[in-house]
N, C-alpha and C. Protein backbone atom coordinates (compact mmCIF):
# COMPACT_ATOMS: atom_id res chain seq x y z
N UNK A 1 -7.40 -21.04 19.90
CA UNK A 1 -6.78 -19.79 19.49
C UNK A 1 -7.84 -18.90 18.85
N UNK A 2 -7.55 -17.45 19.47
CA UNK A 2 -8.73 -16.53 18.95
C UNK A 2 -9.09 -16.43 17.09
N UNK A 3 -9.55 -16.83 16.48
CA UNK A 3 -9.43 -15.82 15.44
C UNK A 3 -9.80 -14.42 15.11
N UNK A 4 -8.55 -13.73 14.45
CA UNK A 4 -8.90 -12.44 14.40
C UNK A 4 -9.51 -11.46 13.71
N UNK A 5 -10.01 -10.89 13.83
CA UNK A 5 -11.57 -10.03 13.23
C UNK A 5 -11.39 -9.14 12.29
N UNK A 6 -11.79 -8.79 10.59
CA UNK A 6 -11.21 -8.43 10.10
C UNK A 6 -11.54 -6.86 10.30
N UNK A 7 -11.33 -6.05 9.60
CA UNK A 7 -11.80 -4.59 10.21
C UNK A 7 -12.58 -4.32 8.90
N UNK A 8 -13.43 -3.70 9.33
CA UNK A 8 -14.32 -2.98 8.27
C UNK A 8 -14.41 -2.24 7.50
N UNK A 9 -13.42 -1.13 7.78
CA UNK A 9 -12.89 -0.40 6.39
C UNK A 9 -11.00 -0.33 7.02
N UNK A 10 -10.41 -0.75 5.18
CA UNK A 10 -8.78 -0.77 5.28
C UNK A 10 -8.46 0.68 4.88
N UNK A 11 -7.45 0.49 5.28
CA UNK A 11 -6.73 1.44 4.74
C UNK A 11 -5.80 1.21 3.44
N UNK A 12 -4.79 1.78 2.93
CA UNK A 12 -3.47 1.27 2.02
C UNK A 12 -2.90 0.53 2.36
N UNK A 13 -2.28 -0.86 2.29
CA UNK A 13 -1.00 -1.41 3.16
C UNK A 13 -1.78 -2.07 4.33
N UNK A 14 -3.23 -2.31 4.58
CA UNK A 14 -3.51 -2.70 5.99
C UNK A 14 -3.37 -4.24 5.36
N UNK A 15 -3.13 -5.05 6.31
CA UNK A 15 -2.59 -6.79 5.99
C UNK A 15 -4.62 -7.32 6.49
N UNK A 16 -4.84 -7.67 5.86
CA UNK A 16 -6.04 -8.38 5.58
C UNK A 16 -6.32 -9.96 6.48
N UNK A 17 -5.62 -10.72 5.68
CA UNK A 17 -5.14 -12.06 6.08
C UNK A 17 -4.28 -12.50 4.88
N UNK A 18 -3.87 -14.15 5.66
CA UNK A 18 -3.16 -14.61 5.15
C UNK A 18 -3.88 -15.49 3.75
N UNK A 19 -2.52 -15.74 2.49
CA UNK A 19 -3.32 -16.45 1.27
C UNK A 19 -3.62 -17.94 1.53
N UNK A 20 -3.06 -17.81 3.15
CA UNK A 20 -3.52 -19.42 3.26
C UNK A 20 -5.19 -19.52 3.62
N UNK A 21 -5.41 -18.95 3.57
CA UNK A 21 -7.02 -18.24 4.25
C UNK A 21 -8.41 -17.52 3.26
N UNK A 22 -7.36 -16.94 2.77
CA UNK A 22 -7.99 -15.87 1.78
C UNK A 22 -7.72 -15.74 0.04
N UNK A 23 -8.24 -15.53 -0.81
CA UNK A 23 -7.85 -15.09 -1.57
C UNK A 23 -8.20 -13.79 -2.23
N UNK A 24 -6.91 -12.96 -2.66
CA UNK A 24 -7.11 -11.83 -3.18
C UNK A 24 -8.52 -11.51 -4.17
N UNK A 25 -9.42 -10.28 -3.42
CA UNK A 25 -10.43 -9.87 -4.44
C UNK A 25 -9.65 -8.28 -5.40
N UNK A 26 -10.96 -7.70 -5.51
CA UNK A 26 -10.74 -5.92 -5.93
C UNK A 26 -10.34 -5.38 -4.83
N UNK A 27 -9.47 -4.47 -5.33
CA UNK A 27 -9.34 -3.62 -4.39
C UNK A 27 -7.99 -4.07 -3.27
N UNK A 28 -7.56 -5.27 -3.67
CA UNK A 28 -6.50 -5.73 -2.92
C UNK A 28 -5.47 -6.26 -3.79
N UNK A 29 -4.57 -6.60 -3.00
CA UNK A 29 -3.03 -7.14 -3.54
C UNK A 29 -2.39 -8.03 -2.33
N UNK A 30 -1.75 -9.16 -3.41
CA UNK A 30 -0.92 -10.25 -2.46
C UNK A 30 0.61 -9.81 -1.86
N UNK A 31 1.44 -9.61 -0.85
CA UNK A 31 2.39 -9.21 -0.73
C UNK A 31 2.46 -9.98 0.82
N UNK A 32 4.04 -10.66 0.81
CA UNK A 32 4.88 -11.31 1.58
C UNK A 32 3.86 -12.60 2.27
N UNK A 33 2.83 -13.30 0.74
CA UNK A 33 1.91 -13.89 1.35
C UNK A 33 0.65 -13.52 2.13
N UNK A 34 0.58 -12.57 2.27
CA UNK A 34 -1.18 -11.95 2.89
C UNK A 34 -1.58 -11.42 1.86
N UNK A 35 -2.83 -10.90 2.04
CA UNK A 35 -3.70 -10.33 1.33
C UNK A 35 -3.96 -8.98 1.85
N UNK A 36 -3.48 -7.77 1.26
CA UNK A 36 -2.95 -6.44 1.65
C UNK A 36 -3.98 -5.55 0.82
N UNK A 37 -4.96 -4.38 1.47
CA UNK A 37 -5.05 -3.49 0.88
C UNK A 37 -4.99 -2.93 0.19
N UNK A 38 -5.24 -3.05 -1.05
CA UNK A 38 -4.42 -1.65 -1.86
C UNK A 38 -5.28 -0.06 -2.04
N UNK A 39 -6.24 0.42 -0.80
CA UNK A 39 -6.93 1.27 -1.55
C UNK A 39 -7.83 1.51 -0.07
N UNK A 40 -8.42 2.59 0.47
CA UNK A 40 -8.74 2.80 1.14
C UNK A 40 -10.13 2.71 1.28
N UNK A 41 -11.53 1.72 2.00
CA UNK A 41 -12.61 1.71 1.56
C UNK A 41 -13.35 0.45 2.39
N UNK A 42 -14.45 0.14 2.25
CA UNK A 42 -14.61 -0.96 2.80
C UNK A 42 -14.67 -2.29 2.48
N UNK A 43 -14.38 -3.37 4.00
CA UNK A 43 -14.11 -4.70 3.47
C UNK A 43 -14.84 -5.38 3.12
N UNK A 44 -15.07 -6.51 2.00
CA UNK A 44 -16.38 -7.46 1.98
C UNK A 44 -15.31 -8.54 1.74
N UNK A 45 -15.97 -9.57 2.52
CA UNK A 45 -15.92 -11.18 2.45
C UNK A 45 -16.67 -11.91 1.77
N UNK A 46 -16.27 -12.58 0.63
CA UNK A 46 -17.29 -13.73 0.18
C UNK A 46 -17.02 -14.77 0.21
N UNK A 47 -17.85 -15.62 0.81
CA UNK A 47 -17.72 -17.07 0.88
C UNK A 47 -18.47 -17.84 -0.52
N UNK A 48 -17.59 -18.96 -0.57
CA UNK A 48 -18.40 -20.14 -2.20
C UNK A 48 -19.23 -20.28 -1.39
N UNK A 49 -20.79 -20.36 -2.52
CA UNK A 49 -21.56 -21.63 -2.13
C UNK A 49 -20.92 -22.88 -1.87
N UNK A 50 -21.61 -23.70 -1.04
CA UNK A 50 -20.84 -25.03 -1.63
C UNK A 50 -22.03 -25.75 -2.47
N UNK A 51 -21.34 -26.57 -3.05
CA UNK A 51 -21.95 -27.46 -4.52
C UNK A 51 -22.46 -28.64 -3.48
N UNK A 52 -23.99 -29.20 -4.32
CA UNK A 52 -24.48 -30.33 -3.45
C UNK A 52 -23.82 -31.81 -3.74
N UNK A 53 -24.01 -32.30 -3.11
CA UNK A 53 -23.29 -34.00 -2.90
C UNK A 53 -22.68 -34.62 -1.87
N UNK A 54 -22.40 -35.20 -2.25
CA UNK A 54 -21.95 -36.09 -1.03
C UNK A 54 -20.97 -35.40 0.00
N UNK A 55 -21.08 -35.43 1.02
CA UNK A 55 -20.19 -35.44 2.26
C UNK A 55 -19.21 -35.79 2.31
N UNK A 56 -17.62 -34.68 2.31
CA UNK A 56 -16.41 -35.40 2.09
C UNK A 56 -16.35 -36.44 3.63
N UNK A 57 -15.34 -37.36 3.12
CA UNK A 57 -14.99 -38.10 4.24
C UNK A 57 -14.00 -37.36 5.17
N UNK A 58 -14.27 -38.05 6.53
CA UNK A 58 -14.01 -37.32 7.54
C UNK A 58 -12.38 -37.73 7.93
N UNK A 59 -12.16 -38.93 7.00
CA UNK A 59 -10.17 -39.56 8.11
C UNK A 59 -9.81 -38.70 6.86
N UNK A 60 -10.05 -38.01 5.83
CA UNK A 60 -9.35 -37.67 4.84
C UNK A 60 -9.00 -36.22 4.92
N UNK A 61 -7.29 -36.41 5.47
CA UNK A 61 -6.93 -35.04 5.00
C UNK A 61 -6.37 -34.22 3.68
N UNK A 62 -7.31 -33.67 3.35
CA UNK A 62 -6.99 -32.52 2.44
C UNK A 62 -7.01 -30.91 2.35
N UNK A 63 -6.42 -30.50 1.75
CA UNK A 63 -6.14 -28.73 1.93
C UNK A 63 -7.14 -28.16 1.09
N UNK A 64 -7.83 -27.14 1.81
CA UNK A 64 -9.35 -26.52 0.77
C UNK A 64 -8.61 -26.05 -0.41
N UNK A 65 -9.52 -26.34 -1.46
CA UNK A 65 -9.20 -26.24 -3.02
C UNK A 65 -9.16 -24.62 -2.75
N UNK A 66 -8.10 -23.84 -3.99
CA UNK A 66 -8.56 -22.01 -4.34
C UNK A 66 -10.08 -21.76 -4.02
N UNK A 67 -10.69 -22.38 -4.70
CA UNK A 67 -12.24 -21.89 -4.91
C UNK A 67 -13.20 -21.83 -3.48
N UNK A 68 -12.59 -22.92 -2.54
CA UNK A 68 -13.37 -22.92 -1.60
C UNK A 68 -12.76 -22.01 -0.34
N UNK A 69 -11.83 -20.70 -0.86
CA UNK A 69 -11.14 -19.95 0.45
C UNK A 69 -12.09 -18.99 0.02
N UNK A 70 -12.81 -18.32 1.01
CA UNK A 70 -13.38 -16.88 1.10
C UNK A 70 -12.61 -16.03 0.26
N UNK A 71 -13.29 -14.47 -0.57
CA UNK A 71 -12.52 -13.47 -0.87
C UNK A 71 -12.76 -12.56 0.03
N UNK A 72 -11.63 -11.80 -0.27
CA UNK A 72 -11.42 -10.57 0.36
C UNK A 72 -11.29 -9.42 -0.94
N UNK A 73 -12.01 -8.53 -0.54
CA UNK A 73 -12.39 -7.39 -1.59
C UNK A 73 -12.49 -6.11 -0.42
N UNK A 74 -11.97 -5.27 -1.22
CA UNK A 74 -11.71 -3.42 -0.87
C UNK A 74 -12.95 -2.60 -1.60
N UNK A 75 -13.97 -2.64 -1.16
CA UNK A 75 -14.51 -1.17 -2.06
C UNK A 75 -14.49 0.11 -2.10
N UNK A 76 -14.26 1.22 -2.61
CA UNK A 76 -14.10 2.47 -2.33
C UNK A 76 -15.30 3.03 -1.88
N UNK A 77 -14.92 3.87 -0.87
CA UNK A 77 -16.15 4.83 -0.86
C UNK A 77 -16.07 6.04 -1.56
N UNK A 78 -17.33 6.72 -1.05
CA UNK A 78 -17.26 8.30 -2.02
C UNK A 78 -17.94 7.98 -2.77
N UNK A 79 -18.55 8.99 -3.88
CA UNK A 79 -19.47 9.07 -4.63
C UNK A 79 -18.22 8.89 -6.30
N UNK A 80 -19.15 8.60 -7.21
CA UNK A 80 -18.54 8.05 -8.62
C UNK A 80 -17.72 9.24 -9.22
N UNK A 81 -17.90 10.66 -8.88
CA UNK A 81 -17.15 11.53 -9.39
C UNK A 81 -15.53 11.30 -9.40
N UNK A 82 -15.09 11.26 -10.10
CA UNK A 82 -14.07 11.67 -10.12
C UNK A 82 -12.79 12.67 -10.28
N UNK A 83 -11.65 12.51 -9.11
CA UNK A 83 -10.83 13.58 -9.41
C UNK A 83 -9.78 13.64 -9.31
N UNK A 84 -9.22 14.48 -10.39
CA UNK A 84 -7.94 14.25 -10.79
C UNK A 84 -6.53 15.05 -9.76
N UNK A 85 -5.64 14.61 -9.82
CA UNK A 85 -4.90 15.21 -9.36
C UNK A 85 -4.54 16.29 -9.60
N UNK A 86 -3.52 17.71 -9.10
CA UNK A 86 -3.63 18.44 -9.66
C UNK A 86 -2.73 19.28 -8.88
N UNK A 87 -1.89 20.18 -9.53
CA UNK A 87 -0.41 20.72 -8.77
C UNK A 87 -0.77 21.55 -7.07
N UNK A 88 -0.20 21.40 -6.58
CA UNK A 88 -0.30 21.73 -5.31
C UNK A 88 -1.06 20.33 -4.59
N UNK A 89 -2.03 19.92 -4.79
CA UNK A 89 -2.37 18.32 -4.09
C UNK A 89 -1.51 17.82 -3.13
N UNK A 90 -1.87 17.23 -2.19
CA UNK A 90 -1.41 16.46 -1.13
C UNK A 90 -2.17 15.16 -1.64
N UNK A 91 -1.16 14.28 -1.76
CA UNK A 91 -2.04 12.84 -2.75
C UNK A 91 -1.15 11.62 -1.64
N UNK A 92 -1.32 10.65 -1.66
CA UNK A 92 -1.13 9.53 -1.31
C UNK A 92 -0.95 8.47 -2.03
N UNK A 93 0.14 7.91 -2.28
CA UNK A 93 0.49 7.21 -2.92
C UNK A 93 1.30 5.62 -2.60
N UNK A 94 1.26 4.76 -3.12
CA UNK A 94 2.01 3.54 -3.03
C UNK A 94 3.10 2.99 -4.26
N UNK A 95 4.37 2.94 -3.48
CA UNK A 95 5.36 2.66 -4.58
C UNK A 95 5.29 1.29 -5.21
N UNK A 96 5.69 1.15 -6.31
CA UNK A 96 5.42 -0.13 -6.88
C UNK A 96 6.39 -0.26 -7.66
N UNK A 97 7.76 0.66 -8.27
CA UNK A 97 8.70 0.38 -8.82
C UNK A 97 9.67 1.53 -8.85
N UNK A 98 11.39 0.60 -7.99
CA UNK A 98 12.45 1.61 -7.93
C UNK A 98 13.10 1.75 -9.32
N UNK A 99 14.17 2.96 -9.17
CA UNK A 99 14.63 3.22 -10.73
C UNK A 99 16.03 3.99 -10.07
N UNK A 100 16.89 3.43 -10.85
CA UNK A 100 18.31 4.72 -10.41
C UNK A 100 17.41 5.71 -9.84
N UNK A 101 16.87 6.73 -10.86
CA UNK A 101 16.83 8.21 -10.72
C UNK A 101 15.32 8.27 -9.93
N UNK A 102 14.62 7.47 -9.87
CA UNK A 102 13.28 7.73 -9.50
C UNK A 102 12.48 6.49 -9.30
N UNK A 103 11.60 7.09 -8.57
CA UNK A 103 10.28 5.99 -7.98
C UNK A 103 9.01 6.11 -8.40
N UNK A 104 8.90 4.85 -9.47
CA UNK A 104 7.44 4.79 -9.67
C UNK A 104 6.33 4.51 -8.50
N UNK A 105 5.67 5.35 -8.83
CA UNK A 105 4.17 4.85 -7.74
C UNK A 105 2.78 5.03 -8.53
N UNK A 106 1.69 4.88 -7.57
CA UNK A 106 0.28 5.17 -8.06
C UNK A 106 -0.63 5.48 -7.13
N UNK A 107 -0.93 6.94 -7.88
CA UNK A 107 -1.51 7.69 -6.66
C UNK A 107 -2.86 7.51 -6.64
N UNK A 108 -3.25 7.09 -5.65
CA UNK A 108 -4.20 6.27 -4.49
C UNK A 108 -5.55 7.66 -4.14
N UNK A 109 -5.07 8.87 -3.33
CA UNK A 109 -5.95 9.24 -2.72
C UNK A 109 -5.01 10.84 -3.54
N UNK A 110 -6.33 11.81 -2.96
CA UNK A 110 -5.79 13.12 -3.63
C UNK A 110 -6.56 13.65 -1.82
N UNK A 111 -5.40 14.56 -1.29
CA UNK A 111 -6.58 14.99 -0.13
C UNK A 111 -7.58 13.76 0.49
N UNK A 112 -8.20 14.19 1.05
CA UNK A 112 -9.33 12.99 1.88
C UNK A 112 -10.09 12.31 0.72
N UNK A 113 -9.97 12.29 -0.75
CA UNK A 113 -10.36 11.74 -1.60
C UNK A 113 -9.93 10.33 -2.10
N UNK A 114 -10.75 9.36 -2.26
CA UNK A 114 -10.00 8.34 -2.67
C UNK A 114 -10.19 8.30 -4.11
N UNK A 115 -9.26 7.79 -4.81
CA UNK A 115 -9.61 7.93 -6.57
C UNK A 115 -10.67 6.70 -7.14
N UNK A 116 -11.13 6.93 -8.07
CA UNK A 116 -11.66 5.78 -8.66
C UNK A 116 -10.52 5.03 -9.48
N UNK A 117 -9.27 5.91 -9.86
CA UNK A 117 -8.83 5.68 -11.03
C UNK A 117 -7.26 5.93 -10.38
N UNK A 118 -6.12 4.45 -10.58
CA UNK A 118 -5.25 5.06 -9.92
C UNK A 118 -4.11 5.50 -11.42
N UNK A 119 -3.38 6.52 -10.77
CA UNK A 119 -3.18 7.63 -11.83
C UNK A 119 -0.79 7.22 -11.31
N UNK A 120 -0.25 7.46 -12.36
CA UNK A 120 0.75 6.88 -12.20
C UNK A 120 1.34 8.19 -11.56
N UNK A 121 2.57 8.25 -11.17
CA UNK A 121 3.71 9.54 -10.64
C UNK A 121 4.71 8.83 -10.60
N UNK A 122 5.76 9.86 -10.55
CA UNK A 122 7.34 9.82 -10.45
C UNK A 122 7.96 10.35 -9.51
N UNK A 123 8.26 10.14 -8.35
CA UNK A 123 9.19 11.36 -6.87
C UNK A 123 10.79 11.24 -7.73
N UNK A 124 10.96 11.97 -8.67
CA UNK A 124 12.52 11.93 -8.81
C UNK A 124 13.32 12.54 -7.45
N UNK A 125 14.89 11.58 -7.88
CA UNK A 125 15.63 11.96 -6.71
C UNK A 125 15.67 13.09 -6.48
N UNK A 126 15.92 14.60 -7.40
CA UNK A 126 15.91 15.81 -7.13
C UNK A 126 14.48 16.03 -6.10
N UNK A 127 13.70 15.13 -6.11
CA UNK A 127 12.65 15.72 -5.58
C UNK A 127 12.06 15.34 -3.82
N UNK A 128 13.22 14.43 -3.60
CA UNK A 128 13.06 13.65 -2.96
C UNK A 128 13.22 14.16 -0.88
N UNK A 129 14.13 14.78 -1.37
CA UNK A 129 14.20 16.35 -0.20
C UNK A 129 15.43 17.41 0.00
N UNK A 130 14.93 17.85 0.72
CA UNK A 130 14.97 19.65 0.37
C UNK A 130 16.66 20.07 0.38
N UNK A 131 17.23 19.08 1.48
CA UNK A 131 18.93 19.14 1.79
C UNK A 131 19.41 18.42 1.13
N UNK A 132 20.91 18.80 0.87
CA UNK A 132 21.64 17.75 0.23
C UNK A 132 21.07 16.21 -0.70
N UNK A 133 20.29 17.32 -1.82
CA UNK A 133 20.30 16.42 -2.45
C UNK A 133 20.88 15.87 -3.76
N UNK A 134 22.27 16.22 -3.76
CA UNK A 134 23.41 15.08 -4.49
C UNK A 134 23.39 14.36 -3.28
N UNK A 135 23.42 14.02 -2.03
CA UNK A 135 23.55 12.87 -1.68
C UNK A 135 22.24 11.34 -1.53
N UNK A 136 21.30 11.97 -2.13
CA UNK A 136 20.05 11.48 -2.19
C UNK A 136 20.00 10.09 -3.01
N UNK A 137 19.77 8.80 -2.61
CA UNK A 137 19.60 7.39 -3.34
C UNK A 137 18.18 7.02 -2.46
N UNK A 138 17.74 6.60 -3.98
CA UNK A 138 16.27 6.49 -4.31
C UNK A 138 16.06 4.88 -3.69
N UNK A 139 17.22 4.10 -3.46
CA UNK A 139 16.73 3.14 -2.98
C UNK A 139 17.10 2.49 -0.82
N UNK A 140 17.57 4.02 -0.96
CA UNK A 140 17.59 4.46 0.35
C UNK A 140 16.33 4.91 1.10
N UNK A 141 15.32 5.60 0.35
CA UNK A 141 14.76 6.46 0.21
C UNK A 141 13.23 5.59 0.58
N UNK A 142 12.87 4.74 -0.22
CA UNK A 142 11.48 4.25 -0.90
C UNK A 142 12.09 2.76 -0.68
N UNK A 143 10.78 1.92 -0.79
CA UNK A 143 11.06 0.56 -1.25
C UNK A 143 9.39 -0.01 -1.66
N UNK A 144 9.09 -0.74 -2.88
CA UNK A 144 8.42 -1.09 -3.49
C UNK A 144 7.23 -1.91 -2.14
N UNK A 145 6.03 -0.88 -2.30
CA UNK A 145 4.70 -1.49 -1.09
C UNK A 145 4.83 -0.12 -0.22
N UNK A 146 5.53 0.73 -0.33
CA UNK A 146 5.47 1.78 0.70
C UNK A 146 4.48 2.56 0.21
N UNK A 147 3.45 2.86 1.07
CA UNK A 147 2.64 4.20 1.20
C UNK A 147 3.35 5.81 1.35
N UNK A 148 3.49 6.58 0.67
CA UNK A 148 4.12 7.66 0.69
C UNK A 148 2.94 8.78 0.49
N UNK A 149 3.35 9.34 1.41
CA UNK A 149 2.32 11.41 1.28
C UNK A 149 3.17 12.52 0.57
N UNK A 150 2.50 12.93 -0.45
CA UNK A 150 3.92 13.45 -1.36
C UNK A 150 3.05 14.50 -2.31
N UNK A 151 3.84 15.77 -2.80
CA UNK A 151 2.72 16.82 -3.42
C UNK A 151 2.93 16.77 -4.99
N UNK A 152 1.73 17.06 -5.40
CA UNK A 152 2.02 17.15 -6.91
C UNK A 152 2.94 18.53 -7.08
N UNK A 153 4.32 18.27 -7.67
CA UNK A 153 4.71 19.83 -8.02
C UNK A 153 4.36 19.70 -9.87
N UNK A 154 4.24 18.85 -10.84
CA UNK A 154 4.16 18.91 -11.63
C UNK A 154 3.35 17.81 -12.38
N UNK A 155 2.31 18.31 -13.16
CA UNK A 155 1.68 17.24 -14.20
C UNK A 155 2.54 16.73 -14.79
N UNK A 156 3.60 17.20 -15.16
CA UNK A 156 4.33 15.81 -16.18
C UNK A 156 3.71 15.90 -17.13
N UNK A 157 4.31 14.40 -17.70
CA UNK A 157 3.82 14.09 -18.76
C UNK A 157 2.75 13.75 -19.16
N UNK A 158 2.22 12.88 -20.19
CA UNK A 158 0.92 12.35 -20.37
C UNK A 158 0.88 11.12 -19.87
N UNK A 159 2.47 10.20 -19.22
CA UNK A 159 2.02 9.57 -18.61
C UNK A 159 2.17 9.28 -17.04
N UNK A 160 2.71 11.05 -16.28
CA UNK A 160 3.06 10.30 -15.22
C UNK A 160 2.98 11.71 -14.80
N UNK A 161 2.57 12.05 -13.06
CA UNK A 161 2.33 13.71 -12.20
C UNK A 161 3.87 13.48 -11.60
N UNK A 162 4.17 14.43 -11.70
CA UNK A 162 5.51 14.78 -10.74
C UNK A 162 5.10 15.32 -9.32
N UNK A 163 5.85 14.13 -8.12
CA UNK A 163 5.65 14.31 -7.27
C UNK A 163 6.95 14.75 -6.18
N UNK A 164 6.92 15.07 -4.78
CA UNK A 164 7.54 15.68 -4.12
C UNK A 164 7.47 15.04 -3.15
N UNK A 165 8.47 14.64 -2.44
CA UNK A 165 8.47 14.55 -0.77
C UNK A 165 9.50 15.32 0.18
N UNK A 166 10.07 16.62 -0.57
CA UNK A 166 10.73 17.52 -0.12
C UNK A 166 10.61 17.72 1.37
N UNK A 167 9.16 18.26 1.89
CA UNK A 167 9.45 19.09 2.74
C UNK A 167 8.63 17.65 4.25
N UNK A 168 9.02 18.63 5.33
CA UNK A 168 8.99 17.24 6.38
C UNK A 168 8.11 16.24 6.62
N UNK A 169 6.77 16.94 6.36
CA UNK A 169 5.58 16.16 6.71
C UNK A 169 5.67 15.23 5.64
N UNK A 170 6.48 14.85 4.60
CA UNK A 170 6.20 14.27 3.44
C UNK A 170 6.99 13.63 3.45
N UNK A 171 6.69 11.96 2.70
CA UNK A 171 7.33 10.77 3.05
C UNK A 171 6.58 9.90 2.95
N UNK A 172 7.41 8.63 3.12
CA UNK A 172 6.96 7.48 3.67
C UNK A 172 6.38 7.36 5.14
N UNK A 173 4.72 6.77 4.80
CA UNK A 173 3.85 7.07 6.52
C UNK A 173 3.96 6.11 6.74
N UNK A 174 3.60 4.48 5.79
CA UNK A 174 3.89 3.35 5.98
C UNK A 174 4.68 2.25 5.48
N UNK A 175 5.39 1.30 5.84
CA UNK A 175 6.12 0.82 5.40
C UNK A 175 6.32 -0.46 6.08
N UNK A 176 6.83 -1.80 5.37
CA UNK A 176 6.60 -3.04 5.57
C UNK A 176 8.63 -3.45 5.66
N UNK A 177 8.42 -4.46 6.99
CA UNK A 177 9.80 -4.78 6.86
C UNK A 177 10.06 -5.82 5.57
N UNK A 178 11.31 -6.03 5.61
CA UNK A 178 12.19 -7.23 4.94
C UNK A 178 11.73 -8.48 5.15
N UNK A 179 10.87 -8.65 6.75
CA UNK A 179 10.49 -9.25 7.09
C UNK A 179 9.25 -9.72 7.11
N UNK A 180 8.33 -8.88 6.64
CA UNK A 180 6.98 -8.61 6.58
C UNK A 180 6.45 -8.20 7.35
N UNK A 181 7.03 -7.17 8.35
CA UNK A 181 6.21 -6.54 9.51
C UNK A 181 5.83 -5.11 9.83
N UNK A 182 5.22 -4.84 9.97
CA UNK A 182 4.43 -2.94 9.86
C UNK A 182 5.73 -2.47 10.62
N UNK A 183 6.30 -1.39 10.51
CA UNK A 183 7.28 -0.81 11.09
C UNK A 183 6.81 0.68 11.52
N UNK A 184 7.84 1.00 12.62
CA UNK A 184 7.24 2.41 13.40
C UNK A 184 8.53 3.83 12.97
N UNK A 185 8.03 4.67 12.55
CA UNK A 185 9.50 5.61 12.44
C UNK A 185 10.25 5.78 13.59
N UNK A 186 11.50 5.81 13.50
CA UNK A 186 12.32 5.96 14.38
C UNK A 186 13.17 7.42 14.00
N UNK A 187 13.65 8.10 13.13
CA UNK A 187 13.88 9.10 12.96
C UNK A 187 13.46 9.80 11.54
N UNK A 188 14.09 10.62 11.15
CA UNK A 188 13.40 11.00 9.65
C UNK A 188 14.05 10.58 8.73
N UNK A 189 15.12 9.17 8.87
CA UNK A 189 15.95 8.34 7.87
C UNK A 189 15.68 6.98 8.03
N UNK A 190 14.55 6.65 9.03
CA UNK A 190 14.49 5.13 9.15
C UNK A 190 13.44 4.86 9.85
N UNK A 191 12.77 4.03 9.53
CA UNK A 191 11.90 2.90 10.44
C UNK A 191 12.07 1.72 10.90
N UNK A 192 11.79 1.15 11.52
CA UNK A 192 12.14 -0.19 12.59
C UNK A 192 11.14 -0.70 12.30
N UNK A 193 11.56 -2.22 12.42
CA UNK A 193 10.44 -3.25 12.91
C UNK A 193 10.74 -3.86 14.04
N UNK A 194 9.12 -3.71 14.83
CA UNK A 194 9.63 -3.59 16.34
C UNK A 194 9.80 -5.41 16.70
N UNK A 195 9.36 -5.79 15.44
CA UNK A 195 9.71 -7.57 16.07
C UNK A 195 10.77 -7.96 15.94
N UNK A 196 11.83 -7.58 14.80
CA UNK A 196 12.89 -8.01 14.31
C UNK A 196 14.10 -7.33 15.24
N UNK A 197 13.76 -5.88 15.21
CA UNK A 197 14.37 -4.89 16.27
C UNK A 197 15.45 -4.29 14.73
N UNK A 198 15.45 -4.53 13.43
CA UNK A 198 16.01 -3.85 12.17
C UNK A 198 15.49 -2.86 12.14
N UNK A 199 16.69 -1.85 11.42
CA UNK A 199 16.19 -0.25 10.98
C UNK A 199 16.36 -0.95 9.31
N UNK A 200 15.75 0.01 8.85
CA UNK A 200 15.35 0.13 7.28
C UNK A 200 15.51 1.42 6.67
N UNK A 201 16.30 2.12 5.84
CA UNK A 201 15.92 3.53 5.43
C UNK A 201 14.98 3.89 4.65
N UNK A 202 14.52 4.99 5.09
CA UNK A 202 13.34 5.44 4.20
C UNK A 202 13.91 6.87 4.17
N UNK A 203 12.51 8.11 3.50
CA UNK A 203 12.56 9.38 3.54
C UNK A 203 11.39 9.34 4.44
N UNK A 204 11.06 9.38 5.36
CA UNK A 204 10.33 9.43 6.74
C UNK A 204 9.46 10.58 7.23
N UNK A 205 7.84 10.38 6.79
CA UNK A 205 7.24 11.74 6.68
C UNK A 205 6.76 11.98 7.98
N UNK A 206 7.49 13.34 8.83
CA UNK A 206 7.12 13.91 9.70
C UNK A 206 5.87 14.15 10.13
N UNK A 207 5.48 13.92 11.60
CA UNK A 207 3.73 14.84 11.45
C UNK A 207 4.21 16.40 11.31
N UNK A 208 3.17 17.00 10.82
CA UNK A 208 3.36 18.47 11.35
C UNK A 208 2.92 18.91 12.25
């Protein structure tokens, strides 16, 4: 069986390998058992030395210790400057916690920028889009690991940018099934996973 090749620079959300394989470095996160992206940049692998001595025996099966699985690490590119978000921004973000009224995330990229520093936001339901929104549920909407493209309409507070996914292009771009599988949009209320053949709701960001 082939093994498969890892790619050289991830994206947000790109599945790495599995933790039976790998273990989480920088720049990444464990989710539905793989080792997932969190940050857009390139990949490095490190393998342990191994320690000298004796030669394990060969009828003996055992499962490689933590220490002896390769890491997997994300580095950012771009230069050390950093920059902040800032109203009007087109930022990129990944959700990491639902709420009645709103969705925590942490915004990832500002424009073609990746951050050094990830910076928290809020998409409240009012903000969530442009129609009918008293009928708007946030857990319709988002689900915790989604990549979302969403605008700063407001700094907020001191601890969090107010964000937007009002208008079409804005949304959820990626998103992981129930199942653990990359899913494709199917309209601007749902994505599928094409293995399972399930819809999922999201707020579903249009191209323009």
């Amino acid at each position: 069986m082939a093994v498969e090749e890892l790619p050289s620079v991830a994206t947000p959300g790109k599945v790495l390998g599995p933790t039976s394989k790998y273990i989480s470095g920088l720049g990444t996160h464990i989710h539905e058992g793989n080792v997932v992206s969190s940050l857009l940049g390139k990949v490095d692998v490190t393998t342990p030395a191994k320690a000298p001595g004796p030669a394990k025996r060969l009828n003996k099966i055992t499962a490689p210790a933590p220490e002896e699985l390769p890491t997997i690490s994300v580095a950012r590119h771009g230069r050390k400057r950093e920059i902040l978000p800032d109203v009007n921004n087109v930022v990129l973000a990944r959700v990491v916690r639902l709420m009645p009224k709103q969705a925590i995330v942490v915004i990832q990229q500002v424009g073609n920028t990746v951050l050094q520093t990830e910076w928290q936001g809020v998409i409240r339901v009012q903000d969530v889009r442009a129609t009918e929104k008293d009928k708007v549920k946030i857990y319709e909407s988002f689900k915790p690991g989604d990549i979302v493209k969403a605008q700063v309409i407001s700094l907020g507070d001191q601890a969090n940018y107010y964000l937007s996914t009002a208008a079409n292009e804005l949304g959820v771009i990626m998103a992981t099934s129930e199942a653990g599988n990359d899913m494709v949009p199917v309209s601007w209320k749902e994505f599928k996973d094409p293995e399972t053949g399930l819809s999922e709701l999201r707020k579903v960001a249009k191209p323009t």
